[in-house]
PDB file of N, CA and C in Angstrom:
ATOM      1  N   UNK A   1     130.022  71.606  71.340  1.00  0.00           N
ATOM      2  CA  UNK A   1     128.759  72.284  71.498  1.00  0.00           C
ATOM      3  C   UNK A   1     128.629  72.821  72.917  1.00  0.00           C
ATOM      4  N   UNK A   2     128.193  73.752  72.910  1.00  0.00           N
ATOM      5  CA  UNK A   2     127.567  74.757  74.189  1.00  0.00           C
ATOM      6  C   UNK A   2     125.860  74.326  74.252  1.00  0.00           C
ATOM      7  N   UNK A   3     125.832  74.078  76.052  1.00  0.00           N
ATOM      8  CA  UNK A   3     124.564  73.357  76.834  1.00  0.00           C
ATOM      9  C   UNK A   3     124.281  75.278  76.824  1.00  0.00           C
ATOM     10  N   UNK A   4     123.123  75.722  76.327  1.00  0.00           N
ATOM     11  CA  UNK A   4     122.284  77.268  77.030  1.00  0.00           C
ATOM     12  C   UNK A   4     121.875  76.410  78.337  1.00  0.00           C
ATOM     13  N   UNK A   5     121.825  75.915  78.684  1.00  0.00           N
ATOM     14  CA  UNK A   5     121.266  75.699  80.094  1.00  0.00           C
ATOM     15  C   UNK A   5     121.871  75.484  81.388  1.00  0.00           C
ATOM     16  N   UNK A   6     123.248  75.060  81.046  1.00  0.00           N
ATOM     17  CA  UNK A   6     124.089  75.059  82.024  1.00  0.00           C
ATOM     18  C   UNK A   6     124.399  76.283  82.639  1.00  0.00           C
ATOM     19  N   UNK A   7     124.259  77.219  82.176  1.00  0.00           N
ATOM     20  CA  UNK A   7     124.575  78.673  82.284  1.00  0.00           C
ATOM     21  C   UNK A   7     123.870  79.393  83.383  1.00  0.00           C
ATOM     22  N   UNK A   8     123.921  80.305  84.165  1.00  0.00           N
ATOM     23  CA  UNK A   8     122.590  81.463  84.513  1.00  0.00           C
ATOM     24  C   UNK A   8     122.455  82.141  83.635  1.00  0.00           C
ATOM     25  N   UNK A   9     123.671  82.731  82.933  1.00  0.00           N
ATOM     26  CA  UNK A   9     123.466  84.016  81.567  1.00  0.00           C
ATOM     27  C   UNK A   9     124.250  83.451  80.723  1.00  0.00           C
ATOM     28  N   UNK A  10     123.721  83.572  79.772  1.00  0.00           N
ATOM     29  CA  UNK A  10     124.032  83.441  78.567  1.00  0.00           C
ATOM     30  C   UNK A  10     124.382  84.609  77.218  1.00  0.00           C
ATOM     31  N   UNK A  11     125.160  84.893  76.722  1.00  0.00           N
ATOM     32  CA  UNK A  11     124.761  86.118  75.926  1.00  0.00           C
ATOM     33  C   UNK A  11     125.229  85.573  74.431  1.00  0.00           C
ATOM     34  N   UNK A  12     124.460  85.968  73.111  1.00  0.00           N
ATOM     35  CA  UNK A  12     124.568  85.260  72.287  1.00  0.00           C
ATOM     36  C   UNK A  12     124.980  86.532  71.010  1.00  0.00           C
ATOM     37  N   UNK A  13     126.226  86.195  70.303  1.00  0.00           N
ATOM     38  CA  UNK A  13     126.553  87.494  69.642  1.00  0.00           C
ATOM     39  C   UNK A  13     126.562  87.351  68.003  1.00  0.00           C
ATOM     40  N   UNK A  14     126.121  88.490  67.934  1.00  0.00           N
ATOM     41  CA  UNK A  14     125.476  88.492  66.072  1.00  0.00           C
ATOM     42  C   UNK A  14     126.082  89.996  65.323  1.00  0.00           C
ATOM     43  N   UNK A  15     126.039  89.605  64.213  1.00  0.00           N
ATOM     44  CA  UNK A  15     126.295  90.706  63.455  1.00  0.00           C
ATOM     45  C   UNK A  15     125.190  91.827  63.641  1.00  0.00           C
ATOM     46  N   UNK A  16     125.446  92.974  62.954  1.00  0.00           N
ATOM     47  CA  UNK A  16     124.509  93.935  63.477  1.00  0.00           C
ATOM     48  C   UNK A  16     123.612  94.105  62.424  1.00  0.00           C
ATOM     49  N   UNK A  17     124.319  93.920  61.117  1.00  0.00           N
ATOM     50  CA  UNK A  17     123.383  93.525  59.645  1.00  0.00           C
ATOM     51  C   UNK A  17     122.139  92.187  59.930  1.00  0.00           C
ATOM     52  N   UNK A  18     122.316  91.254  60.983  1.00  0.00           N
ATOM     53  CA  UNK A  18     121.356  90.217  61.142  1.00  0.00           C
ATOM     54  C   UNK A  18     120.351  90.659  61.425  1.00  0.00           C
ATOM     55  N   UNK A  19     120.217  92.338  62.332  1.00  0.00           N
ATOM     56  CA  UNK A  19     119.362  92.683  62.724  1.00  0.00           C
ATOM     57  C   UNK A  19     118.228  93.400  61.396  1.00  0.00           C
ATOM     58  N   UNK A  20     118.552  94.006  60.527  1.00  0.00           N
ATOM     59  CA  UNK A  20     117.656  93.726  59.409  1.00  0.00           C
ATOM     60  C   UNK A  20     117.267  92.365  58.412  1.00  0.00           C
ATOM     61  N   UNK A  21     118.109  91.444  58.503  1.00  0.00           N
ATOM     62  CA  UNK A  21     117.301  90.263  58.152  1.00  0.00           C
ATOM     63  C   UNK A  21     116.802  89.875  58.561  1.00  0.00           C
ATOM     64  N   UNK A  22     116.455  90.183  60.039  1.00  0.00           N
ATOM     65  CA  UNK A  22     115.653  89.579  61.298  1.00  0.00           C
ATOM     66  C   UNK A  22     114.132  90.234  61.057  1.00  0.00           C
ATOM     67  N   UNK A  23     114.079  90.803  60.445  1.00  0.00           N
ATOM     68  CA  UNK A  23     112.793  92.032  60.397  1.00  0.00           C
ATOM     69  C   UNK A  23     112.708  92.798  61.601  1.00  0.00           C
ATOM     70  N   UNK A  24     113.277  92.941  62.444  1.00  0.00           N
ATOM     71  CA  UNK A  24     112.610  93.573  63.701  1.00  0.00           C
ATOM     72  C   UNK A  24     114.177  94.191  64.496  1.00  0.00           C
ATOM     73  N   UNK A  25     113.869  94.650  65.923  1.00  0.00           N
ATOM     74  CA  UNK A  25     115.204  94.903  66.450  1.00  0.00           C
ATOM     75  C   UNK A  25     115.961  93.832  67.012  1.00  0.00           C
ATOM     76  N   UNK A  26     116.888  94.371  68.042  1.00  0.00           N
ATOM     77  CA  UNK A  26     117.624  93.182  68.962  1.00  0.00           C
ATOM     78  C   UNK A  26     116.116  92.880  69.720  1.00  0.00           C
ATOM     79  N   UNK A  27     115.592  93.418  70.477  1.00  0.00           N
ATOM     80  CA  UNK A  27     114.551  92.638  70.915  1.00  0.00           C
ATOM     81  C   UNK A  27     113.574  91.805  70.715  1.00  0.00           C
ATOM     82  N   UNK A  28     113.375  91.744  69.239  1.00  0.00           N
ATOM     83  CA  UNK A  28     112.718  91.107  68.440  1.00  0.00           C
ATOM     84  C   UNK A  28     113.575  89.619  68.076  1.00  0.00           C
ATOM     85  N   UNK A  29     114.728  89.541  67.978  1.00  0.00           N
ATOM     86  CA  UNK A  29     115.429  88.521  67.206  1.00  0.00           C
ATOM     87  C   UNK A  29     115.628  88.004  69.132  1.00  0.00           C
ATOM     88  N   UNK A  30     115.445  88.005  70.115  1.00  0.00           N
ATOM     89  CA  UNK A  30     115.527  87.308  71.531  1.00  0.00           C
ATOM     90  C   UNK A  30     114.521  86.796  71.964  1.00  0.00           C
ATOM     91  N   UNK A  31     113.452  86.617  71.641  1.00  0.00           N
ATOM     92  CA  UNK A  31     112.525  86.022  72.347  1.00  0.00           C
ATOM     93  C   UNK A  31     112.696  84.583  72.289  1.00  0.00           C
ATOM     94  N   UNK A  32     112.263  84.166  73.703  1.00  0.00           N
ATOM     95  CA  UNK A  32     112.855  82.718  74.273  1.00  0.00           C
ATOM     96  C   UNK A  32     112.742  81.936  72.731  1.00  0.00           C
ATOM     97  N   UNK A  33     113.201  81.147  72.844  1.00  0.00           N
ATOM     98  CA  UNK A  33     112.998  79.640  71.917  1.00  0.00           C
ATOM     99  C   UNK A  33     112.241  78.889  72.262  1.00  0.00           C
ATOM    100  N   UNK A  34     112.408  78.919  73.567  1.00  0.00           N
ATOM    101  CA  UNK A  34     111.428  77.797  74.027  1.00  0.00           C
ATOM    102  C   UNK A  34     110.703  78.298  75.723  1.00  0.00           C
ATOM    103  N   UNK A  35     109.408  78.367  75.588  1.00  0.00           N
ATOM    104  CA  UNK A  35     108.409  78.914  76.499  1.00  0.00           C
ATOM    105  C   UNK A  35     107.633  77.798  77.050  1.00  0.00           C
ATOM    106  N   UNK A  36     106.654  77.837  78.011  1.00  0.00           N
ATOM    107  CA  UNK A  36     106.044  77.477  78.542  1.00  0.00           C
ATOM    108  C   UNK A  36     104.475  77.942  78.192  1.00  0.00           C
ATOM    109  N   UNK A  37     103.793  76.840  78.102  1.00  0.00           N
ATOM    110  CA  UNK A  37     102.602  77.298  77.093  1.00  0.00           C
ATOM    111  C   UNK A  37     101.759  78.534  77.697  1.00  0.00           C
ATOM    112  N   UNK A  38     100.774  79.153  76.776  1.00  0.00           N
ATOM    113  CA  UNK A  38     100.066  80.137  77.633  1.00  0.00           C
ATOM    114  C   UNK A  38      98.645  79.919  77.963  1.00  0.00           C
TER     115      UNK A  38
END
């Protein structure tokens, strides 16, 4: 397994068909996982 946190960048790679099962674009399927509340 891969730590995302050990990293500074990270880049995470997907098919390009994921991007319509995703409903939305690449920018849509990136938003953090995990945030800091608002």
């Amino acid at each position: 397994k891969i730590d995302p946190f050990s990293y500074k960048k990270l880049a995470v790679l997907f098919d390009g068909i994921e991007l319509a099962r995703g409903g939305g674009g690449a920018r849509c399927m990136t938003c953090p996982i995990e945030r800091e509340d608002l």
